[in-house]
Protein backbone atom coordinates (compact mmCIF):
# COMPACT_ATOMS: atom_id res chain seq x y z
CA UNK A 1 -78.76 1.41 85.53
CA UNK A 2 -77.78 3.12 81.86
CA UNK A 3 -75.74 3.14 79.41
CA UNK A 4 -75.17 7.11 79.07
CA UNK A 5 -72.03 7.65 77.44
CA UNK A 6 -70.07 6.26 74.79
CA UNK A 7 -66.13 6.03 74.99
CA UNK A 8 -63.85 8.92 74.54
CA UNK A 9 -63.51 9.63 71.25
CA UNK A 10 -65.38 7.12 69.92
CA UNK A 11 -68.50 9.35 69.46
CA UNK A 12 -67.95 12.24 70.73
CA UNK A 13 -70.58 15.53 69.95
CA UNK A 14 -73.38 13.30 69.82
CA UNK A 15 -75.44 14.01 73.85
CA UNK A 16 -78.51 12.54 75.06
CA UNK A 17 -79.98 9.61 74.93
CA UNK A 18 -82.22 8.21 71.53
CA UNK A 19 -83.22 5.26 72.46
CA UNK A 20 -83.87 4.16 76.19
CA UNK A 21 -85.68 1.05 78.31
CA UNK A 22 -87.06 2.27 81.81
CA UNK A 23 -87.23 -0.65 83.60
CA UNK A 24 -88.42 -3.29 80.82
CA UNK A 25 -89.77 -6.57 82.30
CA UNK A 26 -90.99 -8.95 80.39
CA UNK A 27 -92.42 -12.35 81.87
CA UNK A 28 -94.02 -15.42 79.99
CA UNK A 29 -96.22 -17.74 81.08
CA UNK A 30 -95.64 -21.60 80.44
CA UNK A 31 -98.51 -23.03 78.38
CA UNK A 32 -98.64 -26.31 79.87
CA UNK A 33 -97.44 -25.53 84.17
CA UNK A 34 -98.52 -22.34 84.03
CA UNK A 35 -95.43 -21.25 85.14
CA UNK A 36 -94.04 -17.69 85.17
CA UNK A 37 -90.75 -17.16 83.11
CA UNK A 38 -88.93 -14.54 84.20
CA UNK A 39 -87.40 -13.36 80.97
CA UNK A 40 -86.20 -9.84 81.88
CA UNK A 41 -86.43 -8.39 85.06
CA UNK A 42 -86.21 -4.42 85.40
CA UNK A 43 -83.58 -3.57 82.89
CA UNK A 44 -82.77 -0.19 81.62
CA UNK A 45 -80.37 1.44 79.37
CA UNK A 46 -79.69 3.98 77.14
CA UNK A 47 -78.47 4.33 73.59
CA UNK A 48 -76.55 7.29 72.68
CA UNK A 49 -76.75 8.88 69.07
CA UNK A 50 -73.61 7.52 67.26
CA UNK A 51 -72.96 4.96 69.51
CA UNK A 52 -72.23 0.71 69.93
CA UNK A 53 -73.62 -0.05 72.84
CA UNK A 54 -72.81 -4.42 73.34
CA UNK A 55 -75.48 -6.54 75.72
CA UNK A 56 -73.29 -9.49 76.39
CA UNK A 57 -73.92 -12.56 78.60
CA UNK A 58 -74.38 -16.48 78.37
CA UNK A 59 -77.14 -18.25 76.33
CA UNK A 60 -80.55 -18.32 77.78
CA UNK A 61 -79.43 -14.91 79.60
CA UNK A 62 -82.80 -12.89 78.19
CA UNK A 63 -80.35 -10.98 75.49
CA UNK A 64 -83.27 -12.09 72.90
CA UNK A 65 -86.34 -10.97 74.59
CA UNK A 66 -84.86 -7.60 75.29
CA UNK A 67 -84.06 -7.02 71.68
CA UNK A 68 -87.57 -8.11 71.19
CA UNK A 69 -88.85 -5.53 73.90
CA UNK A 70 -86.84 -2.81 71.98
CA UNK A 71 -87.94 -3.39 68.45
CA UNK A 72 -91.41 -3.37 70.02
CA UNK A 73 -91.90 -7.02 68.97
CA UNK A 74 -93.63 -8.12 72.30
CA UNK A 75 -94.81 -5.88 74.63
CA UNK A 76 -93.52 -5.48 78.26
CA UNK A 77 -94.91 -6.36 81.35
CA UNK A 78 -94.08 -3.92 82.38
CA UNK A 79 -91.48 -0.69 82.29
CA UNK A 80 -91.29 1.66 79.28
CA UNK A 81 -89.61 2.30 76.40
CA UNK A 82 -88.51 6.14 75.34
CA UNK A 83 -87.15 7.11 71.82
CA UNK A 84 -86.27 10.85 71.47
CA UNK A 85 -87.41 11.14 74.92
CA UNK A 86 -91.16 10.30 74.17
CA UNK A 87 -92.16 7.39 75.87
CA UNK A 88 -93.45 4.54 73.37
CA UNK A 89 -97.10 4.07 72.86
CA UNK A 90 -97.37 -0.07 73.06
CA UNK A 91 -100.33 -1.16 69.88
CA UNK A 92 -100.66 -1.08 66.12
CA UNK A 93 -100.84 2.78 66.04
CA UNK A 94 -97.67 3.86 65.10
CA UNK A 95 -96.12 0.62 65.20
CA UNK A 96 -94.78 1.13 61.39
CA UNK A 97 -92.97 4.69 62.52
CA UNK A 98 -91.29 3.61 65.36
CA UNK A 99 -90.12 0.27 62.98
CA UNK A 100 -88.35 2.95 60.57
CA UNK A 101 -86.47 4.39 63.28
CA UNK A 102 -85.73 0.75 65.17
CA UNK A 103 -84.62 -2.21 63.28
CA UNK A 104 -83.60 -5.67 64.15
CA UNK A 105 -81.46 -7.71 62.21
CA UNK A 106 -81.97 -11.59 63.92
CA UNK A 107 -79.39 -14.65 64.30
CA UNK A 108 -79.86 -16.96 61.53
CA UNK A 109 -79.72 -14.89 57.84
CA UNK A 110 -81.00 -18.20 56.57
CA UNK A 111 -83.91 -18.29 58.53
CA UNK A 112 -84.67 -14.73 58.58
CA UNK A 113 -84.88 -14.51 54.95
CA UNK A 114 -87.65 -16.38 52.51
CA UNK A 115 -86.11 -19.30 50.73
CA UNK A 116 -88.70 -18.62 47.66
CA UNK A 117 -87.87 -15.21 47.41
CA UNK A 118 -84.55 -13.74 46.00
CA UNK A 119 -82.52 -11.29 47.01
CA UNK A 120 -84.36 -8.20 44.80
CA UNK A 121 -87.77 -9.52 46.48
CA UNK A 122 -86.61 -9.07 50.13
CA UNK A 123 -85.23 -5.60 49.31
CA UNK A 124 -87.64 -4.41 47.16
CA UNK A 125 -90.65 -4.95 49.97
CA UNK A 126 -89.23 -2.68 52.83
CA UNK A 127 -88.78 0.06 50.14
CA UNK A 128 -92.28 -0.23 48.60
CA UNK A 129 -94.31 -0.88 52.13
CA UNK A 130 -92.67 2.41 53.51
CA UNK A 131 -92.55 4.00 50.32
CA UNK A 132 -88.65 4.37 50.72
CA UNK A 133 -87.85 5.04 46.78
CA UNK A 134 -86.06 8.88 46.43
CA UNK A 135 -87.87 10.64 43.51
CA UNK A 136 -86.43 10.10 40.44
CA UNK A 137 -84.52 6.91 41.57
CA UNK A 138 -85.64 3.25 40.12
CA UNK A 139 -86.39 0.47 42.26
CA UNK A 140 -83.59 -1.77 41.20
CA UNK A 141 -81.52 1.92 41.02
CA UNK A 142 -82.57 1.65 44.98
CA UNK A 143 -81.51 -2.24 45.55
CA UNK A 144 -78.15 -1.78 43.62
CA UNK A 145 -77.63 1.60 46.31
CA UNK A 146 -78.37 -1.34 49.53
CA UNK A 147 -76.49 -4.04 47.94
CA UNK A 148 -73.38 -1.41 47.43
CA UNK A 149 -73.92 -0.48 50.87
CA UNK A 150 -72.99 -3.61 52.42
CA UNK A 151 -70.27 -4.33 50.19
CA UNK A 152 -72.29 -7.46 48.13
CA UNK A 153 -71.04 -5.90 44.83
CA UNK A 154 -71.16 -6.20 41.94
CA UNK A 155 -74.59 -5.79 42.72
CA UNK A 156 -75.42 -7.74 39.47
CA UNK A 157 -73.56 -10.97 40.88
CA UNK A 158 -76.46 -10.65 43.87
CA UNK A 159 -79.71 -9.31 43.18
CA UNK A 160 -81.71 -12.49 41.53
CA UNK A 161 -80.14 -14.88 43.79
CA UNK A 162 -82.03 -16.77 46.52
CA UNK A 163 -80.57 -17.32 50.36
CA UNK A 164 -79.53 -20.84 49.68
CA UNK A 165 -76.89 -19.56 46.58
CA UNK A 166 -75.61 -17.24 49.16
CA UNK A 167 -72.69 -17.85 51.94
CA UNK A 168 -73.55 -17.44 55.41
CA UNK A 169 -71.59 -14.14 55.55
CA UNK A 170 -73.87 -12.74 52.26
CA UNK A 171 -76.90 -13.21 53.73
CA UNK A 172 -76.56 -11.90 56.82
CA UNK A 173 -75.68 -8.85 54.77
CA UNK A 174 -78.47 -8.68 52.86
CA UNK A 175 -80.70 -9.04 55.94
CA UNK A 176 -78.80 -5.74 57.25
CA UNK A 177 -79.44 -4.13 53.88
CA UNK A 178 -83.00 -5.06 54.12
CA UNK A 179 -83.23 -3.41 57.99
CA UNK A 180 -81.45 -0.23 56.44
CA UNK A 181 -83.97 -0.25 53.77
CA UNK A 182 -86.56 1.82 55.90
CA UNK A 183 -83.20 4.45 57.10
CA UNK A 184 -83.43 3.55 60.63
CA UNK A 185 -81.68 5.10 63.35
CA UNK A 186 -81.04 2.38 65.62
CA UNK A 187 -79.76 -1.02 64.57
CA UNK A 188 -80.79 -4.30 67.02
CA UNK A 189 -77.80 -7.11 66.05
CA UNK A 190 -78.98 -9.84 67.55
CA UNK A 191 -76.19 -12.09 67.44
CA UNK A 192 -75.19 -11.47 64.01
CA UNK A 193 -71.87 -13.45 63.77
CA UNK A 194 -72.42 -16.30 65.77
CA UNK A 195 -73.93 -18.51 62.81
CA UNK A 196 -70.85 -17.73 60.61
CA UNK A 197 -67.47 -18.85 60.05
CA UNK A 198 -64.79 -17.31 62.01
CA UNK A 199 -62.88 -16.33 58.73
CA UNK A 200 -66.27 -14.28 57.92
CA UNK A 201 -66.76 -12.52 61.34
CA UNK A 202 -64.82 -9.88 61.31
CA UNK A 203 -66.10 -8.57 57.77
CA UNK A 204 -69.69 -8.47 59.39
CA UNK A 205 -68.23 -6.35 62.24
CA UNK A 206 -66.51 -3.94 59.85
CA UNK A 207 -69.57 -3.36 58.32
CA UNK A 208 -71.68 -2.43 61.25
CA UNK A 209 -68.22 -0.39 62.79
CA UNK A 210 -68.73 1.51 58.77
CA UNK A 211 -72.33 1.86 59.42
CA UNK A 212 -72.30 3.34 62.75
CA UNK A 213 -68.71 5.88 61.01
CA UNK A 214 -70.07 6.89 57.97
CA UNK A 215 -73.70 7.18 58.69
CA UNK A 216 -74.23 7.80 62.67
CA UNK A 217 -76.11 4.89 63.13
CA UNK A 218 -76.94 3.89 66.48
CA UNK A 219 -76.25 0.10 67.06
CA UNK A 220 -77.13 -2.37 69.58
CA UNK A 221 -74.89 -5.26 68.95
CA UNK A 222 -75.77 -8.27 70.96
CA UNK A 223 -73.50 -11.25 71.87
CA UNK A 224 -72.26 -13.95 74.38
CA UNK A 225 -68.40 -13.19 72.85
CA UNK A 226 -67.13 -10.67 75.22
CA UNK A 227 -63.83 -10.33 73.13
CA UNK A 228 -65.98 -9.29 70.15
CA UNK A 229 -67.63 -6.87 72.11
CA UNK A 230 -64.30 -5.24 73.17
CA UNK A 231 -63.38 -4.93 69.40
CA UNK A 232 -66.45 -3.07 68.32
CA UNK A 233 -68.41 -1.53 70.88
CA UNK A 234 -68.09 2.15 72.80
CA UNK A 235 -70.25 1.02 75.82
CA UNK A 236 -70.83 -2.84 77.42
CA UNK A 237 -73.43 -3.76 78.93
CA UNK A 238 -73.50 -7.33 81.01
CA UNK A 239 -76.97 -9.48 81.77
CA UNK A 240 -77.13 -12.65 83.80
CA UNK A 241 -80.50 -14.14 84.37
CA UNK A 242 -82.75 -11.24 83.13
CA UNK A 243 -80.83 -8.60 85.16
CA UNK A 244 -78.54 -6.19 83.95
CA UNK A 245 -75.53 -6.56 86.36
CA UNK A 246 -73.08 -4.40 85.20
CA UNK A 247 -72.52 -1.66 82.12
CA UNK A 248 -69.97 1.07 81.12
CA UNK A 249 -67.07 2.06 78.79
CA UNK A 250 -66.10 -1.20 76.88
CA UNK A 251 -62.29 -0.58 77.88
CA UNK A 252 -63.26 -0.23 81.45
CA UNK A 253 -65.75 -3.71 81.41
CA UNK A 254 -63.26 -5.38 79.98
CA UNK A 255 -59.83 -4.31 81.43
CA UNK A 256 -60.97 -3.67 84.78
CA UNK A 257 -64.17 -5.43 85.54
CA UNK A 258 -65.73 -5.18 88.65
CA UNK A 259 -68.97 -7.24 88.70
CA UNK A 260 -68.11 -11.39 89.25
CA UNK A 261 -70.01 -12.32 86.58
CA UNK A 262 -68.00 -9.89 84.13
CA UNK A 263 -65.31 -11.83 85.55
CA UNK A 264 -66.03 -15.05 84.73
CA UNK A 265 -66.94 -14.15 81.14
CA UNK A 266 -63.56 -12.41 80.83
CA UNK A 267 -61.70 -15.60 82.42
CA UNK A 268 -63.30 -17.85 79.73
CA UNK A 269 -62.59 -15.74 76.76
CA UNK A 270 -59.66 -16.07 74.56
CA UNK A 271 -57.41 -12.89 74.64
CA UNK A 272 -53.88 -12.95 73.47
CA UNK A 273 -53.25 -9.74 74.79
CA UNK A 274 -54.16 -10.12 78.37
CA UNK A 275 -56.49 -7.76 78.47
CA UNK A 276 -58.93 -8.56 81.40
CA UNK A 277 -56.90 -11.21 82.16
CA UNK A 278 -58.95 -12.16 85.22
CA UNK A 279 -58.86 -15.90 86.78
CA UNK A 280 -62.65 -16.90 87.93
CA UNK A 281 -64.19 -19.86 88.71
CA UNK A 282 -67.80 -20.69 89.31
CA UNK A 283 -70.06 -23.10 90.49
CA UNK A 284 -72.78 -25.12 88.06
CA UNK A 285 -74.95 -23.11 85.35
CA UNK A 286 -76.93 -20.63 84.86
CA UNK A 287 -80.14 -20.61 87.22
CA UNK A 288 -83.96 -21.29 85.95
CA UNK A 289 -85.91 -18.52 84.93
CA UNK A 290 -88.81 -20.43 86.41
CA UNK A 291 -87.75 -19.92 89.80
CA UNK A 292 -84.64 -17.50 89.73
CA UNK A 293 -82.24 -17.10 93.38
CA UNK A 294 -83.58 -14.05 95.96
CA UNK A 295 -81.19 -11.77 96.05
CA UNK A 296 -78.33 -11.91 93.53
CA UNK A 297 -78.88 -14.28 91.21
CA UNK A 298 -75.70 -14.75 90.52
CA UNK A 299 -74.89 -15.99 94.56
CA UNK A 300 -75.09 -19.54 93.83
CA UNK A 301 -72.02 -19.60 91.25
CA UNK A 302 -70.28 -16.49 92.92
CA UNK A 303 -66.52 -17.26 94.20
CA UNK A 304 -67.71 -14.21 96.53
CA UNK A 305 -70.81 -14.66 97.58
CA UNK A 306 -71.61 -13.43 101.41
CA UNK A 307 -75.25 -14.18 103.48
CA UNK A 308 -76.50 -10.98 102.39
CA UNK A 309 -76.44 -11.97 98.60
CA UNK A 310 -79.24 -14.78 98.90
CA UNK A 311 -81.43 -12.26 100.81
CA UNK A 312 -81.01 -8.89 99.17
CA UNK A 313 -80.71 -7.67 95.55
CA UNK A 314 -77.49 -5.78 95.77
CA UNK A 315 -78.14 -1.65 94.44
CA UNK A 316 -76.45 -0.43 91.49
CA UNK A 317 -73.14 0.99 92.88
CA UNK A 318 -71.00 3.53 90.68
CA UNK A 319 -67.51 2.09 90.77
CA UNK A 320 -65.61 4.22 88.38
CA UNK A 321 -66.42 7.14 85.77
CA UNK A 322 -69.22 5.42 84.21
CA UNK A 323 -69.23 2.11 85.22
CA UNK A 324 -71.84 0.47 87.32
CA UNK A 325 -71.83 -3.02 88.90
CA UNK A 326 -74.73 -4.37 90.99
CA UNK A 327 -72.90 -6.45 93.59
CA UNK A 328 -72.27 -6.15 97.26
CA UNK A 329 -68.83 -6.44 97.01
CA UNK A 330 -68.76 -2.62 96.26
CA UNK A 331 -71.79 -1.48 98.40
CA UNK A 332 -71.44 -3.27 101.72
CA UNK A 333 -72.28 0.25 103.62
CA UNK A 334 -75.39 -0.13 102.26
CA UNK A 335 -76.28 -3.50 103.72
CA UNK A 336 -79.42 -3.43 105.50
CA UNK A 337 -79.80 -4.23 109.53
CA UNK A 338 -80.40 -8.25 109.56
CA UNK A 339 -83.80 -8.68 109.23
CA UNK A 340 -84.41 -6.12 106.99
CA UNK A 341 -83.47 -7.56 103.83
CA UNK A 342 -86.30 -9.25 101.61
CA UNK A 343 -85.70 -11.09 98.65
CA UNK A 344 -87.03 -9.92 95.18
């Protein structure tokens, strides 16, 4: 299932897709059990040029590992990735190309950035490595230009600090000034709010909303806060236990979603305005990715689950203008005859 098409008037004139996973599985093998971990299972989507696209769901939901899979961290098991339409090469050759274009900005600013090193250091790198430097512009000309850019100014008050002077807000932007050191196209937020104050959160959001306005960056912002994804994306796209489960217009996920899951995400978010305003209750936690449920993996929580959902992975099933849920709630002509269905 994709992610084709950003809302209406939200990014409009920009077709096609730039950057797109084809299936992208990724599984990992426990060191000790040798146990498979079944990270990400067959998901696909597509950014469009311009575009937020937001990959929400629960902790330990295999968010991470896809972001990995499309910065071209850690290689799939299988599945590709496209950018421009030409499918990704996985090895060294080319790997510092296709890390220009695709960046990924992690979690934790303090951990992400070198507590020996100040802030001119971890700019100055990404410029020199990729040779980034306009002609007749200094390097600290350069680092004034990214510190400006994410609104750490004066500049002066920034450059030879180190990550512990900083707040939590300030370094997380200097690690996105550092990603758009190398003028990527696509942005990978990993979770970039969640290890700041709430008073700082929505400056962080701002920024990347500025980004994506002023420069037609492409963002994947990824998050467990469904409410935040509302507020800054064009397109949502929901993952439960490796699988992508449902994805379309951010209004439409969140005012009328159609997947349970969605659902339950919605019930448990604050919203003042009643937006999504959808009661759900489920059963227990999330499953293990050691041994996931056949069929839906969301059936042993699910307020609706029927027989068929422990036997059958439900098909993605179009349910309005470009939004897709993969439940059986909305595809129960397509049930197979009993004794057909087989479990994943």
């Amino acid at each position: 299932m994709t992610v084709t098409q950003a809302a209406p008037g939200r990014a409009a004139g920009r077709p096609g897709a730039l950057l797109e996973a084809r299936g992208l599985t990724r599984h990992f093998t426990a060191p000790r059990t040798r146990a498979v971990v079944h990270a990400v299972d067959d998901a696909s989507m597509t950014l469009a040029p311009g575009s937020i696209t937001a990959l929400v769901g629960e902790s330990g939901s295999g968010k991470s590992t896809l972001a990995r899979l499309l910065a071209g961290l850690v290689p799939p098991t299988s599945g590709e990735l496209a950018l421009d339409g030409t499918v990704v090469t996985p090895g060294r050759r080319g790997r510092r190309g296709y890390a220009r274009d695709v960046q990924l900005v992690l979690q934790d600013p303090f951990s992400s950035l070198n507590p020996v090193h100040d802030v001119r250091y971890h700019l100055a790198r990404p410029l020199q490595i990729h040779k980034m430097i306009p002609a007749g512009v200094s390097l600290d000309e350069a680092i004034t230009g990214l510190l400006e850019r994410v609104a750490l100014t004066p500049a002066s008050q920034f450059i030879r600090k180190y990550p512990h002077e900083l707040s939590g807000g300030q370094r997380q932007r200097v690690a996105i000034a550092r990603a758009l050191a190398v003028q990527p196209r696509v942005l990978l937020a990993d979770e970039p709010v969640s290890m700041l104050d709430v008073s700082i959160r929505l400056g962080v959001l701002n920024l990347l909303a500025d980004l994506r306005e002023n420069d037609g960056l492409t963002i994947l912002y990824i998050t467990h806060d469904i409410a935040s994804a509302r507020y800054l994306s064009d397109d949502i796209a929901v993952m439960y236990a490796g699988e992508i489960v449902e994805t379309g217009p951010a209004v439409t996920v969140t005012d009328e979603p159609s997947h349970p899951y969605t659902q339950l995400l919605l019930s448990a978010a604050p919203n003042p305005d009643g937006a999504g305003d959808v009661a759900v209750t489920a059963r227990g936690g999330g499953p293990s990715l050691l041994a996931p449920p056949s069929g839906c993996r969301f059936h042993p929580r699910c307020p609706h689950a029927m027989a068929i959902c422990s036997v059958t992975e439900p098909p993605a099933v179009t349910v309005a203008a470009g939004q897709v849920s993969s439940c059986w709630l909305h595809a129960p002509q397509q049930a197979p005859e009993k004794g057909e269905g087989e479990s994943r």
